[in-house]
C-alpha atoms as a PDB file:
ATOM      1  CA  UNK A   1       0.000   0.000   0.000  1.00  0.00           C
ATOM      2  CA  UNK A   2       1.084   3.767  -0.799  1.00  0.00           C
ATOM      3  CA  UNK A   3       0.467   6.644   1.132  1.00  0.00           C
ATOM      4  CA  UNK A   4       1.195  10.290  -0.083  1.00  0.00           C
ATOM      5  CA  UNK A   5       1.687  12.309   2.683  1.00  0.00           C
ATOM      6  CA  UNK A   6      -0.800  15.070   2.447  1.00  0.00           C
ATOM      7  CA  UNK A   7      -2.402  16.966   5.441  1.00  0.00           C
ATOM      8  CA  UNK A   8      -5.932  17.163   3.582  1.00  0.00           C
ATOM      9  CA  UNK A   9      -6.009  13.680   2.971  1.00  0.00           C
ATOM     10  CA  UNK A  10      -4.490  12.621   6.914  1.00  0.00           C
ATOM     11  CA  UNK A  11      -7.039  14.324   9.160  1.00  0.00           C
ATOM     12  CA  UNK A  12      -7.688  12.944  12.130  1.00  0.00           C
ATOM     13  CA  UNK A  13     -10.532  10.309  12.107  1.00  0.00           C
ATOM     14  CA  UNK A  14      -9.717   9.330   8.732  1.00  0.00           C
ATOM     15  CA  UNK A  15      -8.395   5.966   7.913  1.00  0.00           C
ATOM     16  CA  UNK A  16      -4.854   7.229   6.535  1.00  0.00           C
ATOM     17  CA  UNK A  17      -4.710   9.098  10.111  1.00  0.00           C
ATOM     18  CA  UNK A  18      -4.818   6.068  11.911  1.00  0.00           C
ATOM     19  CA  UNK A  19      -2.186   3.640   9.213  1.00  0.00           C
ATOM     20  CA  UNK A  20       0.419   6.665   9.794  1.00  0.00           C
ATOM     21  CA  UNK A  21      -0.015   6.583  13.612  1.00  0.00           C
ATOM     22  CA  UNK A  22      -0.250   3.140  14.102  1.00  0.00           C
ATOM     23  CA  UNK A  23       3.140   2.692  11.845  1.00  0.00           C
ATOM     24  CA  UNK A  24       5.113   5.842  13.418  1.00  0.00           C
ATOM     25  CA  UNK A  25       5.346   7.502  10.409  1.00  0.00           C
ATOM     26  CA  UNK A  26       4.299  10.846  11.677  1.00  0.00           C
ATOM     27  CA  UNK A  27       7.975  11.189  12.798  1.00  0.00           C
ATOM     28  CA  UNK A  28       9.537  10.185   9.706  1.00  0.00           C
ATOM     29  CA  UNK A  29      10.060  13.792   7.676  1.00  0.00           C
ATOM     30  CA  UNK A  30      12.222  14.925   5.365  1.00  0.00           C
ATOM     31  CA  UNK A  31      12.284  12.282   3.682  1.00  0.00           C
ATOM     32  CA  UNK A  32       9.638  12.194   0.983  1.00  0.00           C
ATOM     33  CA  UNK A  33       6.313  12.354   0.935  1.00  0.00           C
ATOM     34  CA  UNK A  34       5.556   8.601  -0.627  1.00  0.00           C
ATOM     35  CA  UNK A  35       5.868   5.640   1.620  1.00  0.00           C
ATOM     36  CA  UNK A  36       5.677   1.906   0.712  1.00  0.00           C
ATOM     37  CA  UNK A  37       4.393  -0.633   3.294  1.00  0.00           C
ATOM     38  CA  UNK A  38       5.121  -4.225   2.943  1.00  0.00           C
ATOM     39  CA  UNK A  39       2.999  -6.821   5.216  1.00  0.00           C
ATOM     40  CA  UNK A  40       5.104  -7.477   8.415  1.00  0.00           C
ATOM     41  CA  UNK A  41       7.647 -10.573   7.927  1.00  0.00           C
ATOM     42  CA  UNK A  42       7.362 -10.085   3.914  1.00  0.00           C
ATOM     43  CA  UNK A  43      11.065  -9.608   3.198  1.00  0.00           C
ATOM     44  CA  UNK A  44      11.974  -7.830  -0.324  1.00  0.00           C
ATOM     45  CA  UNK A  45      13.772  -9.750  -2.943  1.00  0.00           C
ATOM     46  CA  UNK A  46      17.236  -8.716  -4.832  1.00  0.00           C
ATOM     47  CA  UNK A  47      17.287  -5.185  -6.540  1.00  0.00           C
ATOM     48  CA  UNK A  48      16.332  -5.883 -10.091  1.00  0.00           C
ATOM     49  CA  UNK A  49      18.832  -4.699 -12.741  1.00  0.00           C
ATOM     50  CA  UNK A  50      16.531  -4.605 -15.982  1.00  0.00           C
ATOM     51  CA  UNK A  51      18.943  -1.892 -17.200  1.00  0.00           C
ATOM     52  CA  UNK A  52      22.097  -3.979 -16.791  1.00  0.00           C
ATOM     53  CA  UNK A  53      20.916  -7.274 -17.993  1.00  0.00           C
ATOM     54  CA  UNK A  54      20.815  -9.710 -20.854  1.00  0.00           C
ATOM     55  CA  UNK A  55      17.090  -9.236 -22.253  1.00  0.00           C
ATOM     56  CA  UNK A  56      16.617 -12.951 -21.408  1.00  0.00           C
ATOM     57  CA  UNK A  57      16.511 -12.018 -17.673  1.00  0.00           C
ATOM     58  CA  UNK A  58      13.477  -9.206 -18.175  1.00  0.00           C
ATOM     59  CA  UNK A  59      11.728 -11.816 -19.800  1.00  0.00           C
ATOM     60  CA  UNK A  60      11.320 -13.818 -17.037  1.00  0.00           C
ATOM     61  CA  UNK A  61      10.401 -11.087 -15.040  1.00  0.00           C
ATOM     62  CA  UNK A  62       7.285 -11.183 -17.022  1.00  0.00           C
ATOM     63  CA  UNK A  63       5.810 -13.816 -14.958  1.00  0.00           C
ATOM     64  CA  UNK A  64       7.046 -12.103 -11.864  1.00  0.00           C
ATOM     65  CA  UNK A  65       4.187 -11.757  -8.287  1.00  0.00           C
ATOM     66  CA  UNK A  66       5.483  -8.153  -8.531  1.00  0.00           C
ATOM     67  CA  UNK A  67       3.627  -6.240 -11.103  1.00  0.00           C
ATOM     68  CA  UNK A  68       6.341  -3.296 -10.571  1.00  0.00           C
ATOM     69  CA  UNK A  69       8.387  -5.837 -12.272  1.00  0.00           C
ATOM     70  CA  UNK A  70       6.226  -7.308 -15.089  1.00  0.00           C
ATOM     71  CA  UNK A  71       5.441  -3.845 -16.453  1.00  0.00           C
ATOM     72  CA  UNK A  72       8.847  -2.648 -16.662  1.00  0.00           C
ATOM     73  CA  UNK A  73      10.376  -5.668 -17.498  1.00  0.00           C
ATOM     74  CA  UNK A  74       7.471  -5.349 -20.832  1.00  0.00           C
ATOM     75  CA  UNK A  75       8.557  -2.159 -21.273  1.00  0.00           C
ATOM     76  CA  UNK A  76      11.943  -2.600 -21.194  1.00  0.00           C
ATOM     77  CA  UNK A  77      11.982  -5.353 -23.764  1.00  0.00           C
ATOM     78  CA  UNK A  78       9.864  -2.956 -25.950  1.00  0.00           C
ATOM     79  CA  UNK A  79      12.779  -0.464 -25.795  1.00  0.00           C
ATOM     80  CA  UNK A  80      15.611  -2.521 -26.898  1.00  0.00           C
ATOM     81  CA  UNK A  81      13.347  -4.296 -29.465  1.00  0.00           C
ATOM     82  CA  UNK A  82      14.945  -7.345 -29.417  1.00  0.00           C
ATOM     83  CA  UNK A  83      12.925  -9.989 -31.967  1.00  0.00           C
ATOM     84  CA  UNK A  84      15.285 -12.290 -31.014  1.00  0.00           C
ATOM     85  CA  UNK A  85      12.815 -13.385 -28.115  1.00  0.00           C
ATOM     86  CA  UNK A  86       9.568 -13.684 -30.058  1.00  0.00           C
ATOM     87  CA  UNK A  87       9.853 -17.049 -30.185  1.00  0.00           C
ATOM     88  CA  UNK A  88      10.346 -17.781 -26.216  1.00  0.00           C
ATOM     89  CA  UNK A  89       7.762 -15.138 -25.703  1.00  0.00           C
ATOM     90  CA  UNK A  90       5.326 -17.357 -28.350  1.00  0.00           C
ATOM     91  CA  UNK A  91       5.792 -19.993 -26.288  1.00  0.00           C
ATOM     92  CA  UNK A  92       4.900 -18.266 -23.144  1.00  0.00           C
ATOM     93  CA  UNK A  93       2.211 -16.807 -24.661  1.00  0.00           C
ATOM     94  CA  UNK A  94       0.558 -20.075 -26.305  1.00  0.00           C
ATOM     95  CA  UNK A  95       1.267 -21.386 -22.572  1.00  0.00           C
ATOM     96  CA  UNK A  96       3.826 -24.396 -23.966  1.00  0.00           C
ATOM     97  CA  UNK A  97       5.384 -23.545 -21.158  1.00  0.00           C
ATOM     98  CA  UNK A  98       3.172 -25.007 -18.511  1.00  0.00           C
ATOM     99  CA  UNK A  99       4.488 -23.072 -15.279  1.00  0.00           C
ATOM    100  CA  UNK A 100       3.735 -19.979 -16.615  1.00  0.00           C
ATOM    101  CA  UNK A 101       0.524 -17.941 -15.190  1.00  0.00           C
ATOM    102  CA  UNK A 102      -2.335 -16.572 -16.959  1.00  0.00           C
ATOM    103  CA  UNK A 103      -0.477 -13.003 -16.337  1.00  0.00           C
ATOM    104  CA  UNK A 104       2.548 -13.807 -17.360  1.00  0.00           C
ATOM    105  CA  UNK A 105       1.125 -14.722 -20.580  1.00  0.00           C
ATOM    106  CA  UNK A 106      -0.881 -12.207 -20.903  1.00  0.00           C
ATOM    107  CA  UNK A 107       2.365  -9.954 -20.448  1.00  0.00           C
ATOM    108  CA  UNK A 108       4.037 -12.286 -23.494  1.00  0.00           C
ATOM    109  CA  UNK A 109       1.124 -11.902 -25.779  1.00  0.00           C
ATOM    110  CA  UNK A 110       1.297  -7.818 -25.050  1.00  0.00           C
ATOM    111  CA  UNK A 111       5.120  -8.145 -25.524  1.00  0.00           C
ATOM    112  CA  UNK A 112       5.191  -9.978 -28.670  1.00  0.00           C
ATOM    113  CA  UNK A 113       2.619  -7.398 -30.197  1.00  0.00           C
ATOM    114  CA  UNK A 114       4.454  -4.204 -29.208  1.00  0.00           C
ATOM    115  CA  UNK A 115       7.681  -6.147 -30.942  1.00  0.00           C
ATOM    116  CA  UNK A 116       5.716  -6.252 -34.159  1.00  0.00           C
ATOM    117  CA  UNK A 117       6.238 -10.488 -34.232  1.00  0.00           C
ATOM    118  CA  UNK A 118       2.873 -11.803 -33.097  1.00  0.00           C
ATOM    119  CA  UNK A 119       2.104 -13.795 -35.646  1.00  0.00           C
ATOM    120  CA  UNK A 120      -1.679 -14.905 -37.037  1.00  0.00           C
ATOM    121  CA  UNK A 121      -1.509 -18.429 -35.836  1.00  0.00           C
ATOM    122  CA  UNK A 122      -0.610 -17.136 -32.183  1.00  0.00           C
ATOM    123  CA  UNK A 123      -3.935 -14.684 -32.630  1.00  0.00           C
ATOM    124  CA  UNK A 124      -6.076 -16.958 -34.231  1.00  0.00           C
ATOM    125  CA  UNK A 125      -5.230 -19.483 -30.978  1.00  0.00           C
ATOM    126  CA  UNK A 126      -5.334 -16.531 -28.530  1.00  0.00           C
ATOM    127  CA  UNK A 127      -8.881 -15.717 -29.168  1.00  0.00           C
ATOM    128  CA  UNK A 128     -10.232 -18.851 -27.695  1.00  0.00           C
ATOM    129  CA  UNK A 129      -8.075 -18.974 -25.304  1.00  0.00           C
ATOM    130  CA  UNK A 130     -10.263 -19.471 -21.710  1.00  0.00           C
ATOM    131  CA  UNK A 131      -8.554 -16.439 -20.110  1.00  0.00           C
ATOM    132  CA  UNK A 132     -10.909 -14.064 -20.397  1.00  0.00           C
ATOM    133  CA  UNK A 133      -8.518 -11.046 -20.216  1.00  0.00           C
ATOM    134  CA  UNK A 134      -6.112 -12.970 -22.888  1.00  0.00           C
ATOM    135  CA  UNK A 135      -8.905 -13.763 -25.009  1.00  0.00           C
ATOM    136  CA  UNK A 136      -9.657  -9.980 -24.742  1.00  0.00           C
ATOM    137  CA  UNK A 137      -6.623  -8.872 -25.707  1.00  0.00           C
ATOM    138  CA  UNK A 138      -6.047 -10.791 -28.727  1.00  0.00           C
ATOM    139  CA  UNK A 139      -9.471  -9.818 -29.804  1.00  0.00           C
ATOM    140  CA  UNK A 140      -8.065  -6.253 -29.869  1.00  0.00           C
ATOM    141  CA  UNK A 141      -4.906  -7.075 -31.779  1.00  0.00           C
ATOM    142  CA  UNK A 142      -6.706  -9.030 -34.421  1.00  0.00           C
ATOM    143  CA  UNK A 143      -8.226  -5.309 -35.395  1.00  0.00           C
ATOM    144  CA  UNK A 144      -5.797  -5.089 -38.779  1.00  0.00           C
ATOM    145  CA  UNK A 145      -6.409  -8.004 -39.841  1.00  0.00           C
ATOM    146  CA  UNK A 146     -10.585  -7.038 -39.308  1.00  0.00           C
ATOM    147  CA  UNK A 147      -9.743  -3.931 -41.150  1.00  0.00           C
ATOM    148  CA  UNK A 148      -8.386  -5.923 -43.956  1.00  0.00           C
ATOM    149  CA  UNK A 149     -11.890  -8.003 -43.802  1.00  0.00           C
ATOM    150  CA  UNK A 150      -9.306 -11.172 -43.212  1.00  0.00           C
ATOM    151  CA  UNK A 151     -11.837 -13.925 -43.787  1.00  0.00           C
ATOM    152  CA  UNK A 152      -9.888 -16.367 -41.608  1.00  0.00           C
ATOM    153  CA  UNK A 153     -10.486 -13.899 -38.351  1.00  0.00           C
ATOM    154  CA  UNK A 154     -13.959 -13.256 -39.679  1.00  0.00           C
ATOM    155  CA  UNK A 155     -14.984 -16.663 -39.391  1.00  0.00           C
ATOM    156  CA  UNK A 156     -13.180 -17.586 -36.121  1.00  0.00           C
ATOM    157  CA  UNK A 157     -15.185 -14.299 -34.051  1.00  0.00           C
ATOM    158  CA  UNK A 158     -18.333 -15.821 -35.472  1.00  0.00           C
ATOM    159  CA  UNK A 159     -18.380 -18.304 -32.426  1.00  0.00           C
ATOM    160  CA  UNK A 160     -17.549 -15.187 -30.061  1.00  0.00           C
ATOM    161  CA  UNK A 161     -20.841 -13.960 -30.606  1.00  0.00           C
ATOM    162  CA  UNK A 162     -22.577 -16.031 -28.564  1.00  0.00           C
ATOM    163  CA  UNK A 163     -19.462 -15.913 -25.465  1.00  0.00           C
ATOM    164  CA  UNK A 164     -20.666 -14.924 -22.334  1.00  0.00           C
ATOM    165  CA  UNK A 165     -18.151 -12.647 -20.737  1.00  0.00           C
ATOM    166  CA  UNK A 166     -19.233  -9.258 -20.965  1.00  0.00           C
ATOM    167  CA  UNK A 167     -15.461  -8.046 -21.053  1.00  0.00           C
ATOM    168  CA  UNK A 168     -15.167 -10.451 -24.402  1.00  0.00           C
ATOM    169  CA  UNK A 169     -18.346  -9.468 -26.237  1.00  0.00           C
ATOM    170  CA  UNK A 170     -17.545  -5.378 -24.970  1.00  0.00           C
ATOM    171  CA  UNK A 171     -14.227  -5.497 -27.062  1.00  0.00           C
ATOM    172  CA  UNK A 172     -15.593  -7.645 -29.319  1.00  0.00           C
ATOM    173  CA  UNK A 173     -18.289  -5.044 -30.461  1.00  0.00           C
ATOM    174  CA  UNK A 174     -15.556  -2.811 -30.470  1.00  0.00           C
ATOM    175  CA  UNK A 175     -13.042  -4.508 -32.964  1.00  0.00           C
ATOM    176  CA  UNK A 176     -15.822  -5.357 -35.252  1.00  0.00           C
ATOM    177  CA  UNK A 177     -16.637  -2.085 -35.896  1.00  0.00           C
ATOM    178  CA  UNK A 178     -13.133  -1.408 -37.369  1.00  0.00           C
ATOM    179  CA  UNK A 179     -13.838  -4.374 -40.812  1.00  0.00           C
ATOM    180  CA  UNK A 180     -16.843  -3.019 -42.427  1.00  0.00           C
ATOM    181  CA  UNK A 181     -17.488  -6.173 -44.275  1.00  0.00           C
ATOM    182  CA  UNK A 182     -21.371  -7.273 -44.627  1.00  0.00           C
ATOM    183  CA  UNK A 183     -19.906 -10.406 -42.320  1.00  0.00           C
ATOM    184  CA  UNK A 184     -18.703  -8.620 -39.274  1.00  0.00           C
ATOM    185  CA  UNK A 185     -21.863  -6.414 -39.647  1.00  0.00           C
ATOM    186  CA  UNK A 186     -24.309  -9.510 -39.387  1.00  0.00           C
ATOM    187  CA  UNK A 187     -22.034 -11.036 -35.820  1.00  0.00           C
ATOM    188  CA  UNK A 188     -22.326  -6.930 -34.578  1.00  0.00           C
ATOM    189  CA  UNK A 189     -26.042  -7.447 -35.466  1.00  0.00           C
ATOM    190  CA  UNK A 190     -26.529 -10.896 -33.881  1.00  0.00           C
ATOM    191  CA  UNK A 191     -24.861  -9.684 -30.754  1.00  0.00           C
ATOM    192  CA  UNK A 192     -26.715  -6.395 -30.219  1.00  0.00           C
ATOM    193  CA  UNK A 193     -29.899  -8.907 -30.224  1.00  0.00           C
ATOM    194  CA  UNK A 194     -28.621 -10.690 -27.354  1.00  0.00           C
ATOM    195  CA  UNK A 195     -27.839  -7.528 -25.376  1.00  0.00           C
ATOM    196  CA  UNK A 196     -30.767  -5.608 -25.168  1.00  0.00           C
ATOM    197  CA  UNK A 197     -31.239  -5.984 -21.297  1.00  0.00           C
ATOM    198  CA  UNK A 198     -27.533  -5.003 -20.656  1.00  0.00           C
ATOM    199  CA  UNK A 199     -26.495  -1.323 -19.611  1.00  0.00           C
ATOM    200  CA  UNK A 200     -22.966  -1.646 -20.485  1.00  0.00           C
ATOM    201  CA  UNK A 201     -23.175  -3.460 -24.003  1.00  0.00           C
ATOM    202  CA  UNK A 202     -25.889  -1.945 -25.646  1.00  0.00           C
ATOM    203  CA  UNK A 203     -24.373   1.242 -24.336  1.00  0.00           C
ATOM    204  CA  UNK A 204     -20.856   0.173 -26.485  1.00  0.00           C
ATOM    205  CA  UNK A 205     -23.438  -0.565 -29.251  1.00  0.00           C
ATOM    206  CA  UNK A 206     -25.812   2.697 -29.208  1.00  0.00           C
ATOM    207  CA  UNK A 207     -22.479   4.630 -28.776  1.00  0.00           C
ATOM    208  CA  UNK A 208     -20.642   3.157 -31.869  1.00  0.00           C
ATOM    209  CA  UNK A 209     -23.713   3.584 -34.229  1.00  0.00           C
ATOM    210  CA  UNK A 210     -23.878   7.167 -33.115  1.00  0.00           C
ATOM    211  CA  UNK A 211     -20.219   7.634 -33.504  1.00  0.00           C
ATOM    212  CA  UNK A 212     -20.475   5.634 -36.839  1.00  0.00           C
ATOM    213  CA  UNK A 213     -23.267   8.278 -38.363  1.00  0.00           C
ATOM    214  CA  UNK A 214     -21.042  11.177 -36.687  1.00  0.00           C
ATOM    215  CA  UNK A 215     -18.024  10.405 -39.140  1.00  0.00           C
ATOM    216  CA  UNK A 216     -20.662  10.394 -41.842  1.00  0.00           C
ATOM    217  CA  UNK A 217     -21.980  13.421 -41.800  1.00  0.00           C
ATOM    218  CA  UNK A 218     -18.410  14.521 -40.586  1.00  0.00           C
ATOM    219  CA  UNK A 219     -17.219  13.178 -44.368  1.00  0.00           C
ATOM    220  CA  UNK A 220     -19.897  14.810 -46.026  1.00  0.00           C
ATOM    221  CA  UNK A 221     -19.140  18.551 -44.331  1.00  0.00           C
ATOM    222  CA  UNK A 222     -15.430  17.952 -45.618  1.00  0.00           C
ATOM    223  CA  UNK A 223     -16.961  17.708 -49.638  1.00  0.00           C
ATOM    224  CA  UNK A 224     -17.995  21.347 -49.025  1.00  0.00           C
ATOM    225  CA  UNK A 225     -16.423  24.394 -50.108  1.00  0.00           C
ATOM    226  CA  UNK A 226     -14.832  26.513 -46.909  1.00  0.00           C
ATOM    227  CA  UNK A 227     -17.121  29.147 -47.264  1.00  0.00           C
ATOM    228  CA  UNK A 228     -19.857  26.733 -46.252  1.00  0.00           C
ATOM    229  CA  UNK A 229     -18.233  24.662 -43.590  1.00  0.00           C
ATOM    230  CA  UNK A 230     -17.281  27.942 -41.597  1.00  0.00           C
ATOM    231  CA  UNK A 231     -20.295  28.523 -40.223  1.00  0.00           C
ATOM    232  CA  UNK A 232     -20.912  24.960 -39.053  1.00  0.00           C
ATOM    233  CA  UNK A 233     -19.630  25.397 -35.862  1.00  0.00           C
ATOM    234  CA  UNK A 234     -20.870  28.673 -34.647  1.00  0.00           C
ATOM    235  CA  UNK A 235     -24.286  27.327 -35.820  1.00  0.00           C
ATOM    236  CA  UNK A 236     -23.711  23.948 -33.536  1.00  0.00           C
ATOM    237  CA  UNK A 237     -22.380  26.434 -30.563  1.00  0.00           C
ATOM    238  CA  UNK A 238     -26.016  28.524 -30.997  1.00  0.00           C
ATOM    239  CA  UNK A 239     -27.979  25.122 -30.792  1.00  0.00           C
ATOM    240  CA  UNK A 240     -26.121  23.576 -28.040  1.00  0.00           C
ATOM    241  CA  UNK A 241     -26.517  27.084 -25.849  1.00  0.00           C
ATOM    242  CA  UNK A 242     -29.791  28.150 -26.933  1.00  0.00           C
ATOM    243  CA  UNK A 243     -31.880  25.346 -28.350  1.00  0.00           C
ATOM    244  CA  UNK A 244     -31.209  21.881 -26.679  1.00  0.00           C
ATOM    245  CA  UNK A 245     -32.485  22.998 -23.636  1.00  0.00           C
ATOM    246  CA  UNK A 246     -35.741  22.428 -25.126  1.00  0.00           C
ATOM    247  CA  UNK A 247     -35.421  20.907 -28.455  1.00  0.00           C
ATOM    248  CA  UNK A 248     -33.145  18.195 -27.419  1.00  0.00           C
ATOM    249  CA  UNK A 249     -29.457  17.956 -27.662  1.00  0.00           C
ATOM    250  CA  UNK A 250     -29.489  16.685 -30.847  1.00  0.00           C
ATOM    251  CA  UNK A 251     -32.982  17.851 -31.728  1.00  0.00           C
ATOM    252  CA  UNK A 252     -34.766  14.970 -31.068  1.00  0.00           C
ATOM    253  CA  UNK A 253     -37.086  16.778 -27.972  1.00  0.00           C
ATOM    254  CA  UNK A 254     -37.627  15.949 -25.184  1.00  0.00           C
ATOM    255  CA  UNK A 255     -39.616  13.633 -22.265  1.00  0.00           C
ATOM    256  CA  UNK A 256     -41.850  16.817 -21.111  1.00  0.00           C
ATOM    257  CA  UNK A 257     -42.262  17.959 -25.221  1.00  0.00           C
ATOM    258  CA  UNK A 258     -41.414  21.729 -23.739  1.00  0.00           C
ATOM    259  CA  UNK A 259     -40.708  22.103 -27.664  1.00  0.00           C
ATOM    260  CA  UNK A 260     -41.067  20.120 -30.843  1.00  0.00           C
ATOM    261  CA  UNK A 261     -38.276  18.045 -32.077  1.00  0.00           C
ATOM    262  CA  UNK A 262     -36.656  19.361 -35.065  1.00  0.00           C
ATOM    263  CA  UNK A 263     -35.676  15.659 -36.444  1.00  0.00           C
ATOM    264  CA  UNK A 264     -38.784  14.626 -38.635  1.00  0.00           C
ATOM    265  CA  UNK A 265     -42.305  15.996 -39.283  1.00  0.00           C
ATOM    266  CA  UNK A 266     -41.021  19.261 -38.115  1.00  0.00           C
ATOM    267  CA  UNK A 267     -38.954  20.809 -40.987  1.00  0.00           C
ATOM    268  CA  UNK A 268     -36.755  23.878 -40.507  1.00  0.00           C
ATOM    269  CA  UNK A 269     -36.895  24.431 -44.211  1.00  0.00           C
ATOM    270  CA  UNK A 270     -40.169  24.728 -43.924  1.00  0.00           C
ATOM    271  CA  UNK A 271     -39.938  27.403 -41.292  1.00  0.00           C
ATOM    272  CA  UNK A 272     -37.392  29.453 -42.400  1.00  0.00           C
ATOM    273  CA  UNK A 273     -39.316  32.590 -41.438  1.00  0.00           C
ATOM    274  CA  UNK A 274     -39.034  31.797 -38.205  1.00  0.00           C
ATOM    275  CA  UNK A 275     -35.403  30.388 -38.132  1.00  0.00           C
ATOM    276  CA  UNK A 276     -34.561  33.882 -39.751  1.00  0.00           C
ATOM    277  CA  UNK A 277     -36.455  35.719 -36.932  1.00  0.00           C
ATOM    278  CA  UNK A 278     -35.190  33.555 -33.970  1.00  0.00           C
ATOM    279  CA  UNK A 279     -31.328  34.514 -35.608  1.00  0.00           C
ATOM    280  CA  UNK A 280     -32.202  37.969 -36.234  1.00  0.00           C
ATOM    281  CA  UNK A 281     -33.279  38.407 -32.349  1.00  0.00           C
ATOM    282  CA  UNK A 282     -30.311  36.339 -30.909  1.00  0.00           C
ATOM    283  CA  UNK A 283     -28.223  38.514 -32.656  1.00  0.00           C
ATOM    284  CA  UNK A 284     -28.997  41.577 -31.526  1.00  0.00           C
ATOM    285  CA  UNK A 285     -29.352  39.921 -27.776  1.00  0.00           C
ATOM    286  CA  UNK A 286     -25.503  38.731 -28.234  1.00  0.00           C
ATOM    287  CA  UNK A 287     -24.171  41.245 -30.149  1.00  0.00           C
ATOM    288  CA  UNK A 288     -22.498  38.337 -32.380  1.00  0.00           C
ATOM    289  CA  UNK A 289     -23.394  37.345 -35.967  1.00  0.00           C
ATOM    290  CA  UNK A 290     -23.796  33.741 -37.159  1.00  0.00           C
ATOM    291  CA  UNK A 291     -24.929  32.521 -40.250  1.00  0.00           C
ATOM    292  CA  UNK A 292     -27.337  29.291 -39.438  1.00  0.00           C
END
């Protein structure tokens, strides 16, 4: 555990109050402000030495009970880029190595990606794997190959679909939004069925259609000539300030219908009148000028 030494957040009565008491170390100043405490009769092991040693000693650090250890040791082998190791790390990945943990592979996998050498048999094995966060993981690093609508990864995520694990099927909504084949549309489909009565997925789904028609119309705005796009976003500022607050944030109305939604029957070409008078009396209120 790790305390920062900070009055506001050691009052008395608190629980940090009572660890720095109980420990003594009110009377331990000028010496920092960050403190490490170790359970009593855990002693600390040898002073690594990622810096100073062969890269095959970080790599076993990879598996380490310290995560200090695993995450630098990961890092460190991503800064000398040495592709000598990819093909201990596959095996510690693809768990041929038997004593290795779940997070020591999962370290491997991440390893073996940053070096650029994880190969598509490794990924195509990784996403079944029965680790959930492993099987996660490779989900996400199997995105190029989605993007390239690989048909290989395309078929093996069509058995995903019906995983359990919400952590699997979250990222797995999320990579398939990156192939925009008809295929990976149909598994997206199939699992938004499935998903209704979830908060957190069909949030992920709702969110990525949304974000999906966003670049749209985003595209679309970028065909224009400047002249047009400029006022864009002083008209979007004027709606957001002025109009949502009753029309909806994005003009779809609201609960308690304090004003008609904009989106359908009601047409704003239709009432440009009275878009023209609304702008002509904001304007003067503001003192700024907007084309809408």
């Amino acid at each position: 555990m790790c305390i920062i030494q900070e009055a506001t957040l050691a009052q008395p009565g608190t629980f940090l109050y009572v660890q720095i008491i109980s420990k003594g170390l009110e009377g331990n100043v000028k010496n920092g402000r960050i403190y490490c405490l170790v359970s009593e009769g855990i002693k600390p092991g040898p002073k690594p030495k990622m810096l100073d040693e062969p890269s095959g000693k970080p790599v076993s650090y990879l598996d380490h009970p310290d995560g200090w250890r695993r995450d630098n040791a990961q890092k460190e082998l991503l800064v000398r880029s040495d592709k000598s190791l990819a093909s201990f790390l596959e095996k510690m990945a693809t768990h041929q190595n038997r004593q290795v943990s779940a997070l020591g592979r999962l370290h491997a996998l991440g390893t073996l990606n940053g070096l650029g050498s994880i190969s598509k048999s490794v990924l195509l094995t990784e996403i079944k794997d029965p680790y959930v966060q492993i099987r996660k993981a490779s989900m996400r690093m199997t995105e190029p190959y989605l993007a390239k609508q690989d048909p290989s990864f395309l078929t093996a995520i069509q058995s995903m679909a019906n995983y359990i694990s919400r952590d699997v099927l979250s990222q797995l909504l999320l990579s398939l939004r990156v192939s925009g084949s008809t295929q990976s549309a149909d598994i997206f489909k199939k699992i938004a069925e499935q998903i209704l009565a979830d908060p957190l997925l069909s949030g992920i789904q709702k969110s990525l259609i949304k974000n999906e028609g966003n670049q749209k119309i985003w595209h679309q705005l970028a065909g224009l000539p400047p002249a047009a796009r400029k006022p864009i976003p002083d008209g979007t500022d004027i709606f957001q300030s002025l109009c949502a607050g009753c029309h909806g944030p994005e003009g779809q109305g609201l609960p308690e219908k304090t004003a008609p939604a904009l989106i359908g029957k009601f047409k704003l070409i239709e009432k440009k009148d009275v878009v023209i008078k609304i702008h002509v009396a904001w304007s003067a209120w503001s003192g700024r000028s907007a084309n809408l």
